[in-house]
C-alpha atoms as a PDB file:
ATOM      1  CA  UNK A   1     -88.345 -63.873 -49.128  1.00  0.00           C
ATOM      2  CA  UNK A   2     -89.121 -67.433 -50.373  1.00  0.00           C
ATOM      3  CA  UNK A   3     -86.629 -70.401 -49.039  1.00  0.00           C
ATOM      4  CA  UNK A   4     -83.913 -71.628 -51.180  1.00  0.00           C
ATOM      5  CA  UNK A   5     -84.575 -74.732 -52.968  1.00  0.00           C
ATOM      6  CA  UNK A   6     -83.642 -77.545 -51.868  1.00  0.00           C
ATOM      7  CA  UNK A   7     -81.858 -80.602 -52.723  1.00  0.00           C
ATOM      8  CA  UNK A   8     -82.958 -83.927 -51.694  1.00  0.00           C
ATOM      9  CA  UNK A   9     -79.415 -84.920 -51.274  1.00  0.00           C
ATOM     10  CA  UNK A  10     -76.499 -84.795 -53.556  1.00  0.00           C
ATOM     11  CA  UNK A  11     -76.650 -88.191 -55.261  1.00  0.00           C
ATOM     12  CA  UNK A  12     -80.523 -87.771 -55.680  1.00  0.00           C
ATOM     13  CA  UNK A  13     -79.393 -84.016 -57.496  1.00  0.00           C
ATOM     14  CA  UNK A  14     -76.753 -86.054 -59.428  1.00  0.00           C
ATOM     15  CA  UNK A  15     -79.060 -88.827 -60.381  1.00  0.00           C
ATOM     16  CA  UNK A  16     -81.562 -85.610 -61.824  1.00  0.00           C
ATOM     17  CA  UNK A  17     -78.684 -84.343 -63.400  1.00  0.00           C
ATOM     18  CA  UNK A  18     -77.862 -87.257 -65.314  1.00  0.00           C
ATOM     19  CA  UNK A  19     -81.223 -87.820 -66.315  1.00  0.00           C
ATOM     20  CA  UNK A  20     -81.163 -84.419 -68.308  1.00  0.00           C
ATOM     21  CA  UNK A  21     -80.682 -84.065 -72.437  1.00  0.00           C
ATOM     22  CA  UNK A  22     -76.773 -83.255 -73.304  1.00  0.00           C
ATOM     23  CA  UNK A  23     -75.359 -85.124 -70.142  1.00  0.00           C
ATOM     24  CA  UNK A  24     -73.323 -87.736 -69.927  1.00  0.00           C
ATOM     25  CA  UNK A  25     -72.255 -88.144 -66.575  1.00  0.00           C
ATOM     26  CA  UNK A  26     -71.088 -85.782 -63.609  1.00  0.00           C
ATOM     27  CA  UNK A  27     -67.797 -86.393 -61.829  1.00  0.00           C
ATOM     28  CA  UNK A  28     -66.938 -84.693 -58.251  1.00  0.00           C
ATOM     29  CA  UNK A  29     -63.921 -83.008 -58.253  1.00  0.00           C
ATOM     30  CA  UNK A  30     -63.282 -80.479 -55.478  1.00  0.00           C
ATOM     31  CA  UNK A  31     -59.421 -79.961 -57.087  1.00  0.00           C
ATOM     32  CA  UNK A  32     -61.247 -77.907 -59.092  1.00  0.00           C
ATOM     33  CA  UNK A  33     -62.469 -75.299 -56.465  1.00  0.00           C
ATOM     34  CA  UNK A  34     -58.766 -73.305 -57.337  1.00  0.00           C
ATOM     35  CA  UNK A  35     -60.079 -73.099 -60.709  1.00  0.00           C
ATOM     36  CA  UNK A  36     -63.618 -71.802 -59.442  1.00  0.00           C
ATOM     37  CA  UNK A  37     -61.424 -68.908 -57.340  1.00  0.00           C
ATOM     38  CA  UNK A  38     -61.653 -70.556 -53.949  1.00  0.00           C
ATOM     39  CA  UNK A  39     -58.837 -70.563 -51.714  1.00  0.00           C
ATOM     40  CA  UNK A  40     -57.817 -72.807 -49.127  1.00  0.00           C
ATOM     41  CA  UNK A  41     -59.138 -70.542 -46.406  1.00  0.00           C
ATOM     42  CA  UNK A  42     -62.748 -70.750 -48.101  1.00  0.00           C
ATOM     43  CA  UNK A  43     -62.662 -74.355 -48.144  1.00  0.00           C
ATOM     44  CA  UNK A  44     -62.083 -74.839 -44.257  1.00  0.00           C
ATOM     45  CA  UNK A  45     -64.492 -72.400 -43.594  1.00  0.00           C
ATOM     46  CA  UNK A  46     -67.353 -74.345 -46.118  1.00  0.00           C
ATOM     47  CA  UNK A  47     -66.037 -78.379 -45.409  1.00  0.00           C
ATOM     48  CA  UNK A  48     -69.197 -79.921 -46.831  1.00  0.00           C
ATOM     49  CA  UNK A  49     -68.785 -78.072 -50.584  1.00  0.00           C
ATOM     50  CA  UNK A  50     -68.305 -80.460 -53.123  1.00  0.00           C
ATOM     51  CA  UNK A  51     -67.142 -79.405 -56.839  1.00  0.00           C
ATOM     52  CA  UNK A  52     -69.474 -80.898 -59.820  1.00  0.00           C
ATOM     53  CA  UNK A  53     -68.427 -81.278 -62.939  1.00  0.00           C
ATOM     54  CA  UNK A  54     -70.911 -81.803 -65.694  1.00  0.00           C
ATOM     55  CA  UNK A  55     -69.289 -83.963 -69.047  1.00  0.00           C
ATOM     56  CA  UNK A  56     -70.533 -84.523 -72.290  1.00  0.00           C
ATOM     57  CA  UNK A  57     -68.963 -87.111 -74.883  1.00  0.00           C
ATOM     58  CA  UNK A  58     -68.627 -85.467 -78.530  1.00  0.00           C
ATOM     59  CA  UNK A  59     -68.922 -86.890 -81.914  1.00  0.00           C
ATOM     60  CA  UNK A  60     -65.399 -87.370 -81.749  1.00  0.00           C
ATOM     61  CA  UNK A  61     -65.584 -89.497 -78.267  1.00  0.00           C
ATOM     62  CA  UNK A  62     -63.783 -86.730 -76.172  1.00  0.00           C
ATOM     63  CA  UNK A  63     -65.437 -85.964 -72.758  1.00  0.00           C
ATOM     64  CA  UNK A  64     -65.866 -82.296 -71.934  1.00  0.00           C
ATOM     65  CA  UNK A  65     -67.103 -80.230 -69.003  1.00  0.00           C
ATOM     66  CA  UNK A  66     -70.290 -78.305 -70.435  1.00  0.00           C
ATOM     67  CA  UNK A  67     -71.439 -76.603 -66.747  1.00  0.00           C
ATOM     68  CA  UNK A  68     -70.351 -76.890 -63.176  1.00  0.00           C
ATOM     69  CA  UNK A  69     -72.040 -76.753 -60.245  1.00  0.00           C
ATOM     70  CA  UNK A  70     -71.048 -76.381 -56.211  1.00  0.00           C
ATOM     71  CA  UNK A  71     -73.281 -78.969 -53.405  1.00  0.00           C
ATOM     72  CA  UNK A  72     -73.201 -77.959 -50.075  1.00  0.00           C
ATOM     73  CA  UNK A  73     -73.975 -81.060 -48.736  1.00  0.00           C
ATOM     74  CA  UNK A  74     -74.771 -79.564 -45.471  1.00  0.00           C
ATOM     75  CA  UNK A  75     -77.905 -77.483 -46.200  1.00  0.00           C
ATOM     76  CA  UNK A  76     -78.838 -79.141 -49.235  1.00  0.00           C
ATOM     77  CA  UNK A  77     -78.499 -76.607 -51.272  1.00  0.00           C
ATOM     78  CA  UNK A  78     -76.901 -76.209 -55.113  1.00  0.00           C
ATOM     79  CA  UNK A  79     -75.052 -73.247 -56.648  1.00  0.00           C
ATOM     80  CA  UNK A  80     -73.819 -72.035 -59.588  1.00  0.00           C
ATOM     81  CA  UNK A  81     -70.011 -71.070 -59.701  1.00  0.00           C
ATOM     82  CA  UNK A  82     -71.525 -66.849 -59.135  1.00  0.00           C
ATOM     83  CA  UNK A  83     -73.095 -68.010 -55.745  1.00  0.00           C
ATOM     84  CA  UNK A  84     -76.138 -68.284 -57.072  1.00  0.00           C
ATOM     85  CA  UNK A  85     -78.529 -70.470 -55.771  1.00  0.00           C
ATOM     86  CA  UNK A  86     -79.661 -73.728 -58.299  1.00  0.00           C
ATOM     87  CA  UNK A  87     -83.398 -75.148 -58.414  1.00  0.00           C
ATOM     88  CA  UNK A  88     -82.591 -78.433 -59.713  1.00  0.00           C
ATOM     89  CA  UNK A  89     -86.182 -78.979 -60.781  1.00  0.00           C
ATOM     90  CA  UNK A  90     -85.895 -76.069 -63.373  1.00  0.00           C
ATOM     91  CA  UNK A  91     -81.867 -76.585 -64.039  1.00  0.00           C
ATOM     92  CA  UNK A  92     -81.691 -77.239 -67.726  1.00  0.00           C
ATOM     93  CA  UNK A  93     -77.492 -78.104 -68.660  1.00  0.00           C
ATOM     94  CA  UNK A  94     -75.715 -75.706 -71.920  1.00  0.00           C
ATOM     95  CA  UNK A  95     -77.796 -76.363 -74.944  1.00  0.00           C
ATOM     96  CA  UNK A  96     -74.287 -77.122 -77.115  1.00  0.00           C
ATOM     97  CA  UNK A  97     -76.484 -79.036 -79.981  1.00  0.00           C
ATOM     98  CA  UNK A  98     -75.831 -76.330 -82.262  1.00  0.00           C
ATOM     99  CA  UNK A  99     -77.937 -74.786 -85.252  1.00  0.00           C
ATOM    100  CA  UNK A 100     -76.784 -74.401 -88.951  1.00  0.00           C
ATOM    101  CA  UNK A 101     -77.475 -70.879 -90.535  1.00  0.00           C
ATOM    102  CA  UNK A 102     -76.962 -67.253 -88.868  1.00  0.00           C
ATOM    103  CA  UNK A 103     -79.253 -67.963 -85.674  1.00  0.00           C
ATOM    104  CA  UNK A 104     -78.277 -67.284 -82.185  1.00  0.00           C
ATOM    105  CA  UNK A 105     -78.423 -70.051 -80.038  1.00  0.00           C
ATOM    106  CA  UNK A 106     -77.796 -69.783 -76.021  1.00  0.00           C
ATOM    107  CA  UNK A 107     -75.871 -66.523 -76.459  1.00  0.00           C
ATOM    108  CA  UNK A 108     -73.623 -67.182 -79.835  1.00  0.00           C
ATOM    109  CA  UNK A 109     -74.453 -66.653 -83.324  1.00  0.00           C
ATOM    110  CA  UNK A 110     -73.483 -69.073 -86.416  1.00  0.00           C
ATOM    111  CA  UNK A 111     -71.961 -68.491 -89.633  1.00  0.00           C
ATOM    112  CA  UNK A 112     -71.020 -70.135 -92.563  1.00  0.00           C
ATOM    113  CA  UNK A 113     -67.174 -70.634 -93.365  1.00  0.00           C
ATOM    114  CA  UNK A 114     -67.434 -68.793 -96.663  1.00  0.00           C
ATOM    115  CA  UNK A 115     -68.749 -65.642 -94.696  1.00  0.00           C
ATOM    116  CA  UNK A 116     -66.266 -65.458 -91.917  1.00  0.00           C
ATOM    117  CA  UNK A 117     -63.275 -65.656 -95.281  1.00  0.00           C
ATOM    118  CA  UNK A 118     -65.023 -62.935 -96.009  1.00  0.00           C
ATOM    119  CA  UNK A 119     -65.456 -61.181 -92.807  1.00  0.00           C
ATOM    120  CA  UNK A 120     -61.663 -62.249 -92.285  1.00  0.00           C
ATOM    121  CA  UNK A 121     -60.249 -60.362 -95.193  1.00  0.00           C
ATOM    122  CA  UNK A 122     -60.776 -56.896 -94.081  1.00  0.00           C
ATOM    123  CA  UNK A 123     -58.864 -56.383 -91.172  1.00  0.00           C
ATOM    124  CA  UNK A 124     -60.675 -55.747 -87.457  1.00  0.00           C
ATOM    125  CA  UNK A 125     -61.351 -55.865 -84.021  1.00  0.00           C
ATOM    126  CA  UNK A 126     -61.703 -59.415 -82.957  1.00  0.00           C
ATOM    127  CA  UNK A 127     -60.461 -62.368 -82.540  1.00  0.00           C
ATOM    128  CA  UNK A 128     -59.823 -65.909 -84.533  1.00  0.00           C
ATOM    129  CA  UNK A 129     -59.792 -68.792 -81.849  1.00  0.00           C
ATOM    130  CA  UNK A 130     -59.168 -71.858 -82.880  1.00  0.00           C
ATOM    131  CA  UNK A 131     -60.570 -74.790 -79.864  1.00  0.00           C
ATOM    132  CA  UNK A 132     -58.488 -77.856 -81.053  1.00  0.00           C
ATOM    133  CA  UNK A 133     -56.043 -79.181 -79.112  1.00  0.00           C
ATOM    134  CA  UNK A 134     -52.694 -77.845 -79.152  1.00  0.00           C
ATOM    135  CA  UNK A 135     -51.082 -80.526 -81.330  1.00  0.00           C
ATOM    136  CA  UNK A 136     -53.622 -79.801 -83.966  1.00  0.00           C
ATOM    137  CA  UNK A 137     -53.202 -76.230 -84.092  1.00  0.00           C
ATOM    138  CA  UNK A 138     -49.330 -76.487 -84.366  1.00  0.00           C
ATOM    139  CA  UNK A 139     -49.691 -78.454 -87.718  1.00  0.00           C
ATOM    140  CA  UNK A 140     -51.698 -75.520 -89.473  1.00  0.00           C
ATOM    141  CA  UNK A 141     -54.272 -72.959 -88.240  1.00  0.00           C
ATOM    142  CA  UNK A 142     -55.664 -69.756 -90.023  1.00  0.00           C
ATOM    143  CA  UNK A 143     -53.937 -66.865 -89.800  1.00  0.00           C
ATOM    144  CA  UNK A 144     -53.612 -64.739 -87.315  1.00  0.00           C
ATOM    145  CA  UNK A 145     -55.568 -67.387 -85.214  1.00  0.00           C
ATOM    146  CA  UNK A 146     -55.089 -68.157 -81.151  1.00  0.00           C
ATOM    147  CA  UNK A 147     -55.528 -71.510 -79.223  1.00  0.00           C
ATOM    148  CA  UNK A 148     -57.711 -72.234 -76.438  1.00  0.00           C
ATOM    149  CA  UNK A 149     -58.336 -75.569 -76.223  1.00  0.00           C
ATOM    150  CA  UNK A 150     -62.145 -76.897 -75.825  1.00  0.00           C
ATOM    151  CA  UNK A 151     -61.085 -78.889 -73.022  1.00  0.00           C
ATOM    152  CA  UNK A 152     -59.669 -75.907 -71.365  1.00  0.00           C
ATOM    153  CA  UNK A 153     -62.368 -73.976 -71.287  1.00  0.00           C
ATOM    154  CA  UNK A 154     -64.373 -74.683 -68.626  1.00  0.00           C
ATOM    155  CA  UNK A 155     -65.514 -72.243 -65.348  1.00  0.00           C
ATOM    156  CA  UNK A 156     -62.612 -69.840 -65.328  1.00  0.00           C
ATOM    157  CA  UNK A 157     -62.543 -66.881 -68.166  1.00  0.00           C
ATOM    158  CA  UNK A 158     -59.590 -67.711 -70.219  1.00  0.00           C
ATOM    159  CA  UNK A 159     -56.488 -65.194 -69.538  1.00  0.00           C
ATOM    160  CA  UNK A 160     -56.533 -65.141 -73.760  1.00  0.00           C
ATOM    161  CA  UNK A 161     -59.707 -63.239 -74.134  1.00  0.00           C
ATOM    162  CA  UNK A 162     -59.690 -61.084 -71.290  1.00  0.00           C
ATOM    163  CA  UNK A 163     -62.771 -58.756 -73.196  1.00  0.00           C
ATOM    164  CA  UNK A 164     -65.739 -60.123 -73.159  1.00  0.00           C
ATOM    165  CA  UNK A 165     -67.389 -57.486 -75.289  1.00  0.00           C
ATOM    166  CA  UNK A 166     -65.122 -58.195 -78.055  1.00  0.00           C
ATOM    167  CA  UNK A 167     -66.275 -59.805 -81.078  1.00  0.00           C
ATOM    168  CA  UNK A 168     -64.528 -63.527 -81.211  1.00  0.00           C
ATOM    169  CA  UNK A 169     -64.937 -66.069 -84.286  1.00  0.00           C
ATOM    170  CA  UNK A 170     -64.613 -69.580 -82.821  1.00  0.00           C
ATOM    171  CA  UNK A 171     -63.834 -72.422 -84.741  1.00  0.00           C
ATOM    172  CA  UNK A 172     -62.407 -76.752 -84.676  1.00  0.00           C
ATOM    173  CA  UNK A 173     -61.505 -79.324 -86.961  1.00  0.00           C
ATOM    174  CA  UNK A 174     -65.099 -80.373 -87.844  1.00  0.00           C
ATOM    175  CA  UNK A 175     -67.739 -77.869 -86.597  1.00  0.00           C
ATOM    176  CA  UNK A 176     -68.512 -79.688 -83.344  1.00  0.00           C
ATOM    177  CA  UNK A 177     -66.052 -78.506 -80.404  1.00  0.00           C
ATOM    178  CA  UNK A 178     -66.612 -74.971 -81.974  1.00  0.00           C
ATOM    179  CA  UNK A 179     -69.963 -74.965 -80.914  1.00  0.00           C
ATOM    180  CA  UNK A 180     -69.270 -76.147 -76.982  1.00  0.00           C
ATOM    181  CA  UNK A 181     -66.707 -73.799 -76.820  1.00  0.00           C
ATOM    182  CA  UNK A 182     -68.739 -71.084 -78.062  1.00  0.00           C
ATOM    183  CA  UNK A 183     -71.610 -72.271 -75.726  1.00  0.00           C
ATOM    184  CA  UNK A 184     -69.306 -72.171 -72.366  1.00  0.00           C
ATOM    185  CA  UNK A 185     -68.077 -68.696 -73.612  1.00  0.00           C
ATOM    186  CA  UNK A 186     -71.866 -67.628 -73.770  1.00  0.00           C
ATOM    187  CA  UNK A 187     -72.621 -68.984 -70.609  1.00  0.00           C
ATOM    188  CA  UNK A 188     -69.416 -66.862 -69.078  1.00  0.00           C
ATOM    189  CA  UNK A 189     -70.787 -63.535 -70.657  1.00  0.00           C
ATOM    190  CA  UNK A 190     -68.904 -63.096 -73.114  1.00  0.00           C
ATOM    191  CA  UNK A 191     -71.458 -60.603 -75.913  1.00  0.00           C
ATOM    192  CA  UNK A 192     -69.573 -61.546 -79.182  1.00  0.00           C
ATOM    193  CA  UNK A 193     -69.223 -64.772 -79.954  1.00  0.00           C
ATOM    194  CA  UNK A 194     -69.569 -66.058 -83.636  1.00  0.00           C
ATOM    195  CA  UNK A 195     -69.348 -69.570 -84.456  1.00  0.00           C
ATOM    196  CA  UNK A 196     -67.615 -70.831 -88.039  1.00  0.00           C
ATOM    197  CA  UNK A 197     -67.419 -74.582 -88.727  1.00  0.00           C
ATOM    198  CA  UNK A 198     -64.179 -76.390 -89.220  1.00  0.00           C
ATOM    199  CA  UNK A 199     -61.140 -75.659 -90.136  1.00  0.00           C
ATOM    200  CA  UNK A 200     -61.675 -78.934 -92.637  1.00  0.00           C
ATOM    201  CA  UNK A 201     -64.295 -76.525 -94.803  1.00  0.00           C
ATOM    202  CA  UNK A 202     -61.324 -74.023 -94.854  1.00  0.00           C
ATOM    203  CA  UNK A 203     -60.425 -72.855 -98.283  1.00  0.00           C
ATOM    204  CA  UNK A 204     -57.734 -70.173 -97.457  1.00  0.00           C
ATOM    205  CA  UNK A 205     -54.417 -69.802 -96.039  1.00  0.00           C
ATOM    206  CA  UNK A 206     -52.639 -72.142 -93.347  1.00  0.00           C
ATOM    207  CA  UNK A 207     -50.199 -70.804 -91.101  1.00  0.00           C
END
């Protein structure tokens, strides 16, 4: 069995991880570890694992957690938030870019607004979730539509979408927080996720 890779140290990894396409900065933050499922007991146990937070800033200047990692600054050694162990050298971050047309792009698909109308008035087995903040979606969403905010969705499955097999349109205000949310929903394992736009290119209803 071939040695875990290692990491030089942690500010060297963070340094690399920086330097990578789609990555702002990285921010420790072992508060977060509750979020990740680790409890108190875990922590005592493991005192040298530090919580890593990768951000990216959006067209719209907010700064959201694409990926996470865990350092255990002890051995060297980076995981993901399954226990499984990182090669930094090969590490590449959430591709969030995003794609116009029907093409599936790190685990989610895209469609045009006018389709999902379409899709939306028969209806079905899935979900509408709107990513905006919760301010936004309290002045008018799309029927039948639930909120999980962008920013909220980060390593922990949200309790709203407790199927991941289930097919769930994502949309925003413009297009772009869609497509991170949709990304970080991928990257959980969630199968169905279908991304729409903004709810600016919406020509139906409001509720």
């Amino acid at each position: 069995m071939e040695d875990p890779p290692e990491v030089i140290n942690k500010y060297d990894a963070i340094s690399t991880l920086e330097s990578r396409p789609g990555v702002d900065y990285v921010k420790i933050d072992n508060y977060k570890f509750a979020d990740a499922g680790y409890d108190d007991d875990y922590l005592t146990e493991h005192p040298f694992y530090e919580y890593v937070e990768i951000y990216q800033c959006t067209e719209d200047g907010e700064m959201v957690v694409i990926d996470a990692l865990i350092f255990d600054s002890w051995n060297n050694i980076a995981y993901d938030l399954n226990g499984e162990v990182v090669d930094l050298e090969t590490y590449t971050v959430p591709d969030i870019s995003g794609v116009e047309g029907d093409t599936d792009m790190s685990g989610y698909t895209s469609i045009t607004m006018d389709e999902a109308k379409e899709i939306f008035e028969t209806p079905g087995d899935y979900i509408i979730l709107d990513v905006r903040r919760a301010d936004e979606f309290a002045e008018g969403h799309i029927p039948g539509a639930i909120n999980v905010a962008n920013e909220d969705i980060a390593s922990d499955e949200p309790a709203e979408l407790p199927d991941k097999a289930q097919t769930i349109y994502v949309y925003c205000r413009s297009g772009n927080r869609s497509k991170q949310a949709s990304a970080k929903l991928a990257n959980m394992g969630y199968e169905n996720i279908i991304e729409f736009g903004g709810i600016i290119d919406w020509t139906g209803d409001i509720e």
